[in-house]
Protein backbone atom coordinates (compact mmCIF):
# COMPACT_ATOMS: atom_id res chain seq x y z
CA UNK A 1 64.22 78.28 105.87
CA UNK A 2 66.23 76.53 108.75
CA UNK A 3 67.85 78.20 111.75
CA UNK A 4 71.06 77.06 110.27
CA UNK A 5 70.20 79.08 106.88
CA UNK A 6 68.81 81.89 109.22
CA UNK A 7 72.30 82.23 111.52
CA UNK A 8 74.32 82.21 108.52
CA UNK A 9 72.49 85.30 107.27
CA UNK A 10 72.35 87.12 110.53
CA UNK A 11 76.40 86.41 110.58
CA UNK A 12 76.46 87.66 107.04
CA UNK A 13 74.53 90.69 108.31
CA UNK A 14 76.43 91.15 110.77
CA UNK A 15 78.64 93.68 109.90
CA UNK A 16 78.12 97.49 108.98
CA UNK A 17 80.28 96.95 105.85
CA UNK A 18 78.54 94.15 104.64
CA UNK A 19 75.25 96.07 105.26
CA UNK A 20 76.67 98.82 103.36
CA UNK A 21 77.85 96.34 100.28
CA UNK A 22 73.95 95.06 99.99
CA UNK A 23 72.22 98.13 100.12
CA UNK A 24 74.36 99.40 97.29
CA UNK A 25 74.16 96.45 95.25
CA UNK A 26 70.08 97.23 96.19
CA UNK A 27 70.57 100.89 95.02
CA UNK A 28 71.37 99.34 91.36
CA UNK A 29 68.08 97.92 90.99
CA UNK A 30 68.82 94.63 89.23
CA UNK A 31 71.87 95.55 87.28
CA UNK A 32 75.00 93.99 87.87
CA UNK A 33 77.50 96.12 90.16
CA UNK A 34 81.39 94.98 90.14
CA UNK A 35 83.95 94.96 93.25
CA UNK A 36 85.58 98.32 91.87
CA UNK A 37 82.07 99.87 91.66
CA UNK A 38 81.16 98.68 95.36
CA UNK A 39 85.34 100.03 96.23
CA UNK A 40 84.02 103.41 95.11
CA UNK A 41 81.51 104.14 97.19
CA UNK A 42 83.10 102.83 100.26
CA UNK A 43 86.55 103.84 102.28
CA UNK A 44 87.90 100.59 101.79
CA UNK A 45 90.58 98.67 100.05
CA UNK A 46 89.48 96.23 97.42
CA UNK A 47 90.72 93.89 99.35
CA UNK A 48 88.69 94.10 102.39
CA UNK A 49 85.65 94.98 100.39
CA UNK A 50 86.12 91.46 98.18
CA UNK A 51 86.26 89.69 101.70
CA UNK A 52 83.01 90.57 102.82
CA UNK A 53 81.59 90.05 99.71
CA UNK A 54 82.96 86.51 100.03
CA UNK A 55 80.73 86.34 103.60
CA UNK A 56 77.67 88.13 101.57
CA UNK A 57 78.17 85.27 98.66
CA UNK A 58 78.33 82.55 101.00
CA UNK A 59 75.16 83.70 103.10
CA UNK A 60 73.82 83.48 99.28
CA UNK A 61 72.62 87.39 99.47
CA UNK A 62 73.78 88.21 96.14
CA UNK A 63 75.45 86.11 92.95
CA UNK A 64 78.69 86.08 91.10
CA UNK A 65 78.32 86.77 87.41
CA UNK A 66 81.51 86.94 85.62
CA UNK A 67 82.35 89.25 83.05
CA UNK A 68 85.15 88.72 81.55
CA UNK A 69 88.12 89.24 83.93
CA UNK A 70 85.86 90.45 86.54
CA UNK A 71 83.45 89.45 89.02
CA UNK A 72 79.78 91.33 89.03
CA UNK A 73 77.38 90.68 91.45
CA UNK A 74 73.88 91.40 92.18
CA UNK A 75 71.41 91.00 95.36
CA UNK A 76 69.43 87.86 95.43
CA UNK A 77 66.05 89.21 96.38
CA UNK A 78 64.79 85.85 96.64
CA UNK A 79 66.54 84.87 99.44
CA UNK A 80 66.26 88.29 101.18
CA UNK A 81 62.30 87.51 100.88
CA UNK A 82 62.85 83.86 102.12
CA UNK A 83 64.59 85.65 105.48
CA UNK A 84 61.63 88.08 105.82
CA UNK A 85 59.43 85.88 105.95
CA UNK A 86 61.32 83.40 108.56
CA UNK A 87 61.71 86.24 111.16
CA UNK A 88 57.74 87.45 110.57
CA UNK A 89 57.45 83.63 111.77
CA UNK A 90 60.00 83.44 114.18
CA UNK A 91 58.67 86.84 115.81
CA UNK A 92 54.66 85.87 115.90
CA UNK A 93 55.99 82.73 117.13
CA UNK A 94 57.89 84.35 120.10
CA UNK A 95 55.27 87.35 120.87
CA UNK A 96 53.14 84.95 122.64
CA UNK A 97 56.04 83.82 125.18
CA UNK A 98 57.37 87.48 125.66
CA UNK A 99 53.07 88.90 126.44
CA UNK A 100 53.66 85.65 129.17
CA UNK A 101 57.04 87.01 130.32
CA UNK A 102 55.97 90.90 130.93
CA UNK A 103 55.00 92.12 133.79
CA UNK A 104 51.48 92.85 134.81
């Protein structure tokens, strides 16, 4: 994964709602979950809850599948593995500078 891919997904994740939107999408454990079902559980409009779904889409975090005349979506665990394992790299690449940069 690039540090481009890796800032859009830290943008993405940026955000409590956002946060909020994947980890229920997570709580339905593969099945599809649609914008009124995410509206439920949060005190939001649907209109603010569709916009950061927009972000979460972009960051590619979860996928569209339409049904009918609405939009489902569900959490793209690949790409949520991809990220884990570019910070476990990113961080064992740091801890060596930041054991340099402490204080004896």
């Amino acid at each position: 994964m690039h540090d481009d891919d890796i800032a859009t997904i830290m943008r993405a994740l940026g955000h409590p709602v956002r946060l909020s939107i994947l980890r229920i999408l997570a709580a339905q454990q593969g099945r599809e979950c649609c914008c009124a079902d995410v509206t439920e559980s949060l005190p939001l409009a649907q209109s603010t809850v569709s916009q950061h779904i927009k972000v979460l889409l972009d960051a590619g975090l979860i996928e569209r599948k339409p049904r009918g005349t609405r939009n489902c979506y569900i959490v793209q665990h690949a790409r949520l593995a991809e990220l884990g394992s570019a910070f476990t790299g990113m961080i064992s690449g740091l801890a060596p500078a930041v054991r340099e940069a402490e204080p004896a």
